[in-house]
N, C-alpha and C. Protein backbone atom coordinates (compact mmCIF):
# COMPACT_ATOMS: atom_id res chain seq x y z
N UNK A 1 -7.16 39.87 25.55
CA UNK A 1 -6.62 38.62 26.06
C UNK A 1 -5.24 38.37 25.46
N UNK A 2 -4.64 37.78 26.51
CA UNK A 2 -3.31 37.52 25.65
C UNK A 2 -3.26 36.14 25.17
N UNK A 3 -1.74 35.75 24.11
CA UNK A 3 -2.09 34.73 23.22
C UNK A 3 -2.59 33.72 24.22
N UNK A 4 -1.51 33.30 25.71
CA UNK A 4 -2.00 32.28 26.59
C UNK A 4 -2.92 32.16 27.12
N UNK A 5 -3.64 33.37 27.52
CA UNK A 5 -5.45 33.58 27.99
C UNK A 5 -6.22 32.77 26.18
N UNK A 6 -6.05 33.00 25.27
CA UNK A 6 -6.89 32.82 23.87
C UNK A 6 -6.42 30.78 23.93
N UNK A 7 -5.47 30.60 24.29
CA UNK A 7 -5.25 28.83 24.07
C UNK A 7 -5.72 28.28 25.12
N UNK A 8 -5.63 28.57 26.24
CA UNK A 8 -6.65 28.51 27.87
C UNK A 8 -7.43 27.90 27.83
N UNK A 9 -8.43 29.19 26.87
CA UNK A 9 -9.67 29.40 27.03
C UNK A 9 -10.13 28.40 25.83
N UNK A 10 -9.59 28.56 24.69
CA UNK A 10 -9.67 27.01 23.75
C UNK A 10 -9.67 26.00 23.94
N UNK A 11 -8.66 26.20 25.11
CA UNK A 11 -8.16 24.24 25.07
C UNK A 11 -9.36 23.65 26.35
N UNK A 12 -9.71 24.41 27.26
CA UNK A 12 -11.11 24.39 27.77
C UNK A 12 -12.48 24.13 27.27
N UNK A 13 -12.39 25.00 26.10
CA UNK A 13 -13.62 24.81 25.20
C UNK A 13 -13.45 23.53 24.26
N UNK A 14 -12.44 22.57 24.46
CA UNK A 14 -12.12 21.71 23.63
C UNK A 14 -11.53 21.89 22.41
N UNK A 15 -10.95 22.91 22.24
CA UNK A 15 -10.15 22.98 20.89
C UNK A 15 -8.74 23.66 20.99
N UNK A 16 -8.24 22.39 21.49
CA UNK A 16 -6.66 22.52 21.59
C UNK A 16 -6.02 23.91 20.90
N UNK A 17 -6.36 23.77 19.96
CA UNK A 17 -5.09 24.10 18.92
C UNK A 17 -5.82 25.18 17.72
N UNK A 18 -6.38 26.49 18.65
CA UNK A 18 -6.98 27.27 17.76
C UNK A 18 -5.93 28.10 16.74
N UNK A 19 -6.21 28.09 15.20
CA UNK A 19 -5.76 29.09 14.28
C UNK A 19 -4.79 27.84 13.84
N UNK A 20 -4.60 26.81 14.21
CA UNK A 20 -4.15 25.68 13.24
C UNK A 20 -4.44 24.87 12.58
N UNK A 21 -4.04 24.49 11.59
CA UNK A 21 -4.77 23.59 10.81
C UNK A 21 -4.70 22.32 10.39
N UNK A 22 -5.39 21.27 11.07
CA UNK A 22 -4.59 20.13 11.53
C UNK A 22 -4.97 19.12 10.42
N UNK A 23 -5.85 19.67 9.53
CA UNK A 23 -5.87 18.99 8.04
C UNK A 23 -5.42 19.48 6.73
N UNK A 24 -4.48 19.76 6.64
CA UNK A 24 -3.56 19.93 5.60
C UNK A 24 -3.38 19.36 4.40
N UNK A 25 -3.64 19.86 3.42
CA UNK A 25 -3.39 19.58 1.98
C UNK A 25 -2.26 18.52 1.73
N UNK A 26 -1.85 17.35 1.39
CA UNK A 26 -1.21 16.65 1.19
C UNK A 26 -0.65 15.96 0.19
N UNK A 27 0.26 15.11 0.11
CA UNK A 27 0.76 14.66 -1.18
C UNK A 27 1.77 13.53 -0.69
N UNK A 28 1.54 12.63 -1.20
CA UNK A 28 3.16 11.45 -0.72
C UNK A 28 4.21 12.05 -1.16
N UNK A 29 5.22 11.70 -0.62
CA UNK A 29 6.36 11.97 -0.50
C UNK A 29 7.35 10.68 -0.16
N UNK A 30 8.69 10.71 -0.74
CA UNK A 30 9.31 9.04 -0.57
C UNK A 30 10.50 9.67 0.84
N UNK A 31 10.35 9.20 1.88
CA UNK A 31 11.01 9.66 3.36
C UNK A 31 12.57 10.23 2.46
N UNK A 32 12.88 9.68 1.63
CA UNK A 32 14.04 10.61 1.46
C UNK A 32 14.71 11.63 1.02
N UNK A 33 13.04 11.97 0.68
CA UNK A 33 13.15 13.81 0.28
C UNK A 33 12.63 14.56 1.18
N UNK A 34 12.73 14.02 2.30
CA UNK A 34 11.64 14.77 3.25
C UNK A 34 13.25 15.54 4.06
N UNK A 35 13.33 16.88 4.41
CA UNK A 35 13.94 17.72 5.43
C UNK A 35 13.42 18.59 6.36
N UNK A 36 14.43 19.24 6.97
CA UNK A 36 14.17 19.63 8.53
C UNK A 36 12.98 20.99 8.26
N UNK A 37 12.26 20.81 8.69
CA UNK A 37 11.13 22.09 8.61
C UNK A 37 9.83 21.62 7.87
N UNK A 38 10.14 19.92 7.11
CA UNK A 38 8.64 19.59 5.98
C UNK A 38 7.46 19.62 7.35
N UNK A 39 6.85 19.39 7.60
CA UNK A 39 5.54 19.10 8.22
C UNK A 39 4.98 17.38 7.26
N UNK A 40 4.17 16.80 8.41
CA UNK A 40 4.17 15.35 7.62
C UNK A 40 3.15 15.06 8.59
N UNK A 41 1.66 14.41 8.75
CA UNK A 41 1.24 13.62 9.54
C UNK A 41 1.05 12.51 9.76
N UNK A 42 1.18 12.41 10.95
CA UNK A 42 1.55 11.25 12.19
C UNK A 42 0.72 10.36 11.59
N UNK A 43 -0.35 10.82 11.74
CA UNK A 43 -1.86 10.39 11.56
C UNK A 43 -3.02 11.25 11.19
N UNK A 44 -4.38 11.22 11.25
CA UNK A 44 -5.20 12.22 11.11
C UNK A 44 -5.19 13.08 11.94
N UNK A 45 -5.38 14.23 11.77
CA UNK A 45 -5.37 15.87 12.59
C UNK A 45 -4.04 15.61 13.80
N UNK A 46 -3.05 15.04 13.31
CA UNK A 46 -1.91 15.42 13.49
C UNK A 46 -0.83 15.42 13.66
N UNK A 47 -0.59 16.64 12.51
CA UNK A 47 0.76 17.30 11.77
C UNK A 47 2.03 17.17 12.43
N UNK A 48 2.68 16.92 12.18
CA UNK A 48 4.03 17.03 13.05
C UNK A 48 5.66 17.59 11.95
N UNK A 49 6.06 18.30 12.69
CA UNK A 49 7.44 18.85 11.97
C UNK A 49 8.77 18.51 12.66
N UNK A 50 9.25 17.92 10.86
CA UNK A 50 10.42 17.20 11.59
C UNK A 50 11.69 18.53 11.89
N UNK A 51 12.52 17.85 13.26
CA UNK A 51 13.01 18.36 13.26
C UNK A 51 14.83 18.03 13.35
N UNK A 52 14.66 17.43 12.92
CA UNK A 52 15.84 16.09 12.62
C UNK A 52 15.94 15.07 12.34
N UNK A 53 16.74 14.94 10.62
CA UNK A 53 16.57 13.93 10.01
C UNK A 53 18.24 13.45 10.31
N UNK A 54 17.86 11.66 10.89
CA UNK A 54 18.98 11.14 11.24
C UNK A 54 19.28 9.86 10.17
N UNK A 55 20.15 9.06 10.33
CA UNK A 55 20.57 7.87 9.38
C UNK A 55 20.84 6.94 10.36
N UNK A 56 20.35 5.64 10.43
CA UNK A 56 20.28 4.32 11.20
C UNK A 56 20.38 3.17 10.07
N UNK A 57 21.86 2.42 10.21
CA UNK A 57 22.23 1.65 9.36
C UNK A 57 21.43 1.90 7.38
N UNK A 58 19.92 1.76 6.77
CA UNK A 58 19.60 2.09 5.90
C UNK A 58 18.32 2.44 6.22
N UNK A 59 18.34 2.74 7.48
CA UNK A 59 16.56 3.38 7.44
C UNK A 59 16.82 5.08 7.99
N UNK A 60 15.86 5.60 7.58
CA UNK A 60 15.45 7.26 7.82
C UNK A 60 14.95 7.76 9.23
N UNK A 61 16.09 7.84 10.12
CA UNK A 61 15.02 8.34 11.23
C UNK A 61 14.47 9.61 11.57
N UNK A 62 13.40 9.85 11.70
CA UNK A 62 12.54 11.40 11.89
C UNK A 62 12.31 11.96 13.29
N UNK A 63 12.89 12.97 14.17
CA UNK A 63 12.72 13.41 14.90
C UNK A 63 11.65 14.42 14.62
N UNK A 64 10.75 14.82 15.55
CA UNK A 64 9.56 15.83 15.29
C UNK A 64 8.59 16.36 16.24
N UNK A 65 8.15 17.08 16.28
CA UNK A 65 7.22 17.75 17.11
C UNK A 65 5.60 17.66 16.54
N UNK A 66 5.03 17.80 17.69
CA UNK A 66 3.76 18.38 17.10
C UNK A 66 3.66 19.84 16.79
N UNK A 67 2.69 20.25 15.63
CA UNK A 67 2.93 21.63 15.63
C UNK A 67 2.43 22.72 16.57
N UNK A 68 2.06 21.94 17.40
CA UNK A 68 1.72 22.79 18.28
C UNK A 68 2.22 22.91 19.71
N UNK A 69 3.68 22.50 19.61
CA UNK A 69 3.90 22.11 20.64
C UNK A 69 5.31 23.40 20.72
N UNK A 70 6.22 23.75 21.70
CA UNK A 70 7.02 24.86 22.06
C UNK A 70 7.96 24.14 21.74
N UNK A 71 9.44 24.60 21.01
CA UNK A 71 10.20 24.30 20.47
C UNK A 71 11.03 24.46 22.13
N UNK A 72 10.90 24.80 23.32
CA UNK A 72 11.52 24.09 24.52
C UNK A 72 10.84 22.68 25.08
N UNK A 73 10.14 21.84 24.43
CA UNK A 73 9.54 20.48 24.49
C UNK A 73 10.44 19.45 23.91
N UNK A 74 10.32 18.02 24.54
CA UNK A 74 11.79 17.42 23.99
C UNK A 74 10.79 16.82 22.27
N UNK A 75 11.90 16.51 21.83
CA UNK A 75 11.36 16.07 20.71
C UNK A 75 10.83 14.41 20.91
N UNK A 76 10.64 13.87 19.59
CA UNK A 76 10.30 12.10 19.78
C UNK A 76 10.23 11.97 18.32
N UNK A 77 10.57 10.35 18.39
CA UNK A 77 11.11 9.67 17.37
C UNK A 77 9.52 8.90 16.42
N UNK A 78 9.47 9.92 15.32
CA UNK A 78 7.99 9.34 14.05
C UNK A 78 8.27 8.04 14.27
N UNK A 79 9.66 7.77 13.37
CA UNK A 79 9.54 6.41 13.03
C UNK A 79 10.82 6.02 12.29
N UNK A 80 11.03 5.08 12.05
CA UNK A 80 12.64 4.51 11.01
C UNK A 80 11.96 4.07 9.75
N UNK A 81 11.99 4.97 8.73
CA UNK A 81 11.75 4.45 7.39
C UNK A 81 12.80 4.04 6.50
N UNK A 82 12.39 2.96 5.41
CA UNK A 82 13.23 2.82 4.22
C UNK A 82 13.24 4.25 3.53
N UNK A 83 14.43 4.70 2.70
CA UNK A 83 13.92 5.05 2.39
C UNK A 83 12.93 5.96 1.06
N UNK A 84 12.37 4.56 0.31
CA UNK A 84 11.42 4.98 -0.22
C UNK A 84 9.74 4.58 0.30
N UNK A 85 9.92 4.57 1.36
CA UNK A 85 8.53 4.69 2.49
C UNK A 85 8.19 5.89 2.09
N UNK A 86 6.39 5.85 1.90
CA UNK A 86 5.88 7.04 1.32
C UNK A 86 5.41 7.45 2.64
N UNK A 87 5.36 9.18 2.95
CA UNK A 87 4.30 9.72 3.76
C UNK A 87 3.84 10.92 3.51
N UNK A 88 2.75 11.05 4.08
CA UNK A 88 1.84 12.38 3.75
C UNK A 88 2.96 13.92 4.17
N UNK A 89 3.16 14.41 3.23
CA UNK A 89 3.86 15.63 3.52
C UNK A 89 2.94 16.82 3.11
N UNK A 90 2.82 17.81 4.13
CA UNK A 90 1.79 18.95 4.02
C UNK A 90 2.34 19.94 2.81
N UNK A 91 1.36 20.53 1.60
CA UNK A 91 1.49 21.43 0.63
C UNK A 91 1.27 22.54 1.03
């Protein structure tokens, strides 16, 4: 099978996102150590990687993907943090 026949056939069987791991070891982090490539979740089971960190008057804005998503997908905006706003960043 190829990789797109193996995610198909997953995402059919109900599991989106086989061979990823959408609970990740974690640790706070203050948004302004966070850069382009950290991984951070949204929420529970899921991860998202930023992929552009912008500046809006004094807040942190995070562009990001899901990780499971094709880097030809548009991106979207986490959120505008202070920034020493803590978030879960993956170890």
């Amino acid at each position: 099978m190829s990789k797109d026949e193996v995610m198909l056939a997953a995402a059919q069987a109900g599991h989106p996102t086989p061979g990823l791991n959408l609970h990740p070891k974690t640790r706070q982090t203050i948004a302004a150590k966070l850069r382009v490539g950290h991984v951070v979740l949204e929420s529970e089971e899921h991860p998202v990687k930023i992929v552009s960190v912008g500046y809006q008057t004094s807040l942190i804005v995070l562009h990001c993907r899901y990780i499971w998503q094709s880097k030809a997908e548009p991106t979207w905006i986490l959120g505008k943090f202070h920034p020493t706003a803590l978030l879960e960043k993956a170890v």
